[in-house]
Protein backbone atom coordinates (compact mmCIF):
# COMPACT_ATOMS: atom_id res chain seq x y z
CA UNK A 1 34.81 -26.35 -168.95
CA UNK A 2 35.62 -29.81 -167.19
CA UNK A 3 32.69 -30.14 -164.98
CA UNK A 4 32.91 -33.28 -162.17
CA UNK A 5 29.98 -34.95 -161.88
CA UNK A 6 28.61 -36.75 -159.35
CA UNK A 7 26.66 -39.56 -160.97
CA UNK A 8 27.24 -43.16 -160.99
CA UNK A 9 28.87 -44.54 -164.02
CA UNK A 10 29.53 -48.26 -164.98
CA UNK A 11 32.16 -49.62 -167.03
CA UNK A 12 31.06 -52.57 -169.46
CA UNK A 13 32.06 -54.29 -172.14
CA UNK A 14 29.87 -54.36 -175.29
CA UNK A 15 28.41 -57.49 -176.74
CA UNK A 16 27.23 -58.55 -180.47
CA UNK A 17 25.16 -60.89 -181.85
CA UNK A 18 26.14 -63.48 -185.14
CA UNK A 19 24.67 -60.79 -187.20
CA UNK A 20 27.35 -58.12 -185.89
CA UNK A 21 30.22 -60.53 -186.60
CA UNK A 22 33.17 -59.79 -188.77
CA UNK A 23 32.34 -62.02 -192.04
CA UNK A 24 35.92 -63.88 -191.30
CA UNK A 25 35.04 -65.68 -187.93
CA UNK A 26 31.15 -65.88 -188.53
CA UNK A 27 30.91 -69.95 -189.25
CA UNK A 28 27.20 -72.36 -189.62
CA UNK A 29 28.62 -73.81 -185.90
CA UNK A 30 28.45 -70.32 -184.18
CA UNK A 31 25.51 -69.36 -185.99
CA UNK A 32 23.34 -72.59 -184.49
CA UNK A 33 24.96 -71.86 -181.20
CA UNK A 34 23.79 -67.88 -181.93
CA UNK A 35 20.29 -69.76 -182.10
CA UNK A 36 19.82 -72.56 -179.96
CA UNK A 37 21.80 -71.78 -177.15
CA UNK A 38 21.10 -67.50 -177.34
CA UNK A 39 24.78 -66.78 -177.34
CA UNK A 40 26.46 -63.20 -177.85
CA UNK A 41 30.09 -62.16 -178.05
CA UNK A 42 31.61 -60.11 -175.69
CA UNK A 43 34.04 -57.58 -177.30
CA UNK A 44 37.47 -56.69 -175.96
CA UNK A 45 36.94 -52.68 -175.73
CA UNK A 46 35.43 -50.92 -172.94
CA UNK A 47 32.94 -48.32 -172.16
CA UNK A 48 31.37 -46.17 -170.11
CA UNK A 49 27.65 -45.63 -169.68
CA UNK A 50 25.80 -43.59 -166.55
CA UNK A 51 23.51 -45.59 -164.75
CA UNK A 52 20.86 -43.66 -165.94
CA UNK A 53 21.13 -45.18 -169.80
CA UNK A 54 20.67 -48.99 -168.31
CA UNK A 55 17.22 -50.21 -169.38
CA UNK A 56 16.94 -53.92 -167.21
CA UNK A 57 18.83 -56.35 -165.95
CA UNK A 58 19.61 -59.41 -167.84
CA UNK A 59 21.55 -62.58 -166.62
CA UNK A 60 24.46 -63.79 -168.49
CA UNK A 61 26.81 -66.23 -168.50
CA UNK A 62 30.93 -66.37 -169.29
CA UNK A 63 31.80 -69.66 -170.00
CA UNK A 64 34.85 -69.59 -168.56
CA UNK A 65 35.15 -73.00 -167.37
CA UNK A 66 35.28 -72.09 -164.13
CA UNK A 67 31.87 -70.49 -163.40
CA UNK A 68 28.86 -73.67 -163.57
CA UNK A 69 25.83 -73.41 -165.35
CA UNK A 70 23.52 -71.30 -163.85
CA UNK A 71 19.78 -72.17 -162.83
CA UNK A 72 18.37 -69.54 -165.88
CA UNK A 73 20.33 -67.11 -168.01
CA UNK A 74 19.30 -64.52 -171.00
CA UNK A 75 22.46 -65.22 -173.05
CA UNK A 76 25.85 -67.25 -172.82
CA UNK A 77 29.31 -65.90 -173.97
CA UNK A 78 32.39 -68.16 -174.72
CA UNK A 79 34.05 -65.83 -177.26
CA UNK A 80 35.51 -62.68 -176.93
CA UNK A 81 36.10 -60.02 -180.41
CA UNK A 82 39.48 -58.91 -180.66
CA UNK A 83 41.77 -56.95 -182.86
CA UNK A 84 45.17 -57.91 -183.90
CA UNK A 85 46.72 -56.25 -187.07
CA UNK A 86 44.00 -54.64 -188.17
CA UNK A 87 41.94 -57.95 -188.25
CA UNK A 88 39.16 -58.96 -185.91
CA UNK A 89 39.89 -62.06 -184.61
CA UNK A 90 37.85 -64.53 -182.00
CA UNK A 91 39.28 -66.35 -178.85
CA UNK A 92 37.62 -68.35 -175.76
CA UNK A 93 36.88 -65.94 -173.13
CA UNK A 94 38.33 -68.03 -171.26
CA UNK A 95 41.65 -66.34 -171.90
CA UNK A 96 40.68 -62.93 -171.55
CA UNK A 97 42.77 -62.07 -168.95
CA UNK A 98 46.17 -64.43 -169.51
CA UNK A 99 49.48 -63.73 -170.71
CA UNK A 100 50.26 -67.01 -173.34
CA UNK A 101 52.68 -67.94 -170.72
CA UNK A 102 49.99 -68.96 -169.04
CA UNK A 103 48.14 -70.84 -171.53
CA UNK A 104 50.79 -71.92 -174.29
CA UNK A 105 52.78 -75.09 -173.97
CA UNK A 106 56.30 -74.84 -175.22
CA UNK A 107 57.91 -77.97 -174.92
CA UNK A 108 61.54 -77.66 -173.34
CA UNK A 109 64.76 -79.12 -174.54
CA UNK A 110 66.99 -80.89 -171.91
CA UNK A 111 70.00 -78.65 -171.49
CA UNK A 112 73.48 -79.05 -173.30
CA UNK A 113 75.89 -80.14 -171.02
CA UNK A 114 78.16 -78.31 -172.34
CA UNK A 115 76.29 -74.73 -172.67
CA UNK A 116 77.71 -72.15 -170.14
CA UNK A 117 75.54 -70.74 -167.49
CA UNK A 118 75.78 -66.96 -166.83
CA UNK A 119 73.87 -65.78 -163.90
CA UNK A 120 73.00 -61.92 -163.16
CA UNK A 121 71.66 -60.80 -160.54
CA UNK A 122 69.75 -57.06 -160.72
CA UNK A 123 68.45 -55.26 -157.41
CA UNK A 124 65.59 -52.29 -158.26
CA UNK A 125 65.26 -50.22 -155.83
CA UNK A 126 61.81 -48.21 -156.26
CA UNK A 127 61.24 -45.07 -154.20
CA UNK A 128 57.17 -45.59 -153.42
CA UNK A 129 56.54 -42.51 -151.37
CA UNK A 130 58.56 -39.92 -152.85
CA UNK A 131 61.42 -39.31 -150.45
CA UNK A 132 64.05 -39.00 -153.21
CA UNK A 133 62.54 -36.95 -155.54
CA UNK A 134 64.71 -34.25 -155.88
CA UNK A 135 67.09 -34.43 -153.03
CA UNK A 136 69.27 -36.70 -150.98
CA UNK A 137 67.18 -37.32 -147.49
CA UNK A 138 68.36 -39.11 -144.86
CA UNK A 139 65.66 -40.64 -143.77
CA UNK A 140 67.25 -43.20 -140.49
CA UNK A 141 70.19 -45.21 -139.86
CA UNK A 142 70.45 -48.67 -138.51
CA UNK A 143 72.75 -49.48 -135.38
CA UNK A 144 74.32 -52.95 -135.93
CA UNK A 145 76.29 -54.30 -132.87
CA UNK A 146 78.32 -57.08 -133.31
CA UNK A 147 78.29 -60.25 -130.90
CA UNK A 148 82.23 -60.26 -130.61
């Protein structure tokens, strides 16, 4: 039985330490950074815990690039765990959320002069609110009057 329940949940996203790293990204540069500057990696996956299972608060920062170095912190995170192919993989958090068209440069060619340009033009037409689910509706005509 599928009770609904009405405590608080939060969604997060699990970190690990250098110790918890795959053996093919773990490196002496992110294990001094592990040390020095108490950084954790943030994995891709998400969870959900109820509020209940939090034990304290602690204060991290993404470095992101965007968000400045705050007054005090617990931990930093500039690398986010990943899979691709079966392989865990590392990447700046940076990109987290970005398609490679918006990170990747791809240089561009200037264009043959002599290369035919074919243009086609697509409407979609989505039907939001349901009015044409099953039937034809009409739902309202327009009244155009001309000026002549």
């Amino acid at each position: 039985m599928n009770e609904i329940s009405s405590e608080r949940r939060l969604r997060i996203q699990p970190t690990r330490n250098f110790g918890e790293l795959p053996s093919n990204v773990k490196s002496k540069e992110r294990n001094q950074r592990s040390k020095n500057d108490s950084e954790l990696w943030l994995e891709e996956t998400r969870i959900i815990i109820k509020t209940k299972d939090v034990i304290r608060h602690i204060n991290v920062w993404i470095k992101d690039g965007d968000t400045p170095r705050p007054l005090a912190f617990d931990f930093s995170i500039q690398e986010i765990v990943y899979t691709l192919n079966g392989r865990q993989k590392l990447r700046k958090v940076s990109l987290q959320r970005k398609l490679p068209v918006e990170y990747v440069n791809v240089p561009q060619l200037p264009p043959d002069p002599n290369m035919k340009h074919l243009k086609f033009f697509i409407d979609l037409y989505y039907d939001d609110f349901g009015a044409f689910n099953r039937a034809y509706h009409k739902l309202g005509e327009f009244i155009y009057k001309s000026a002549t």
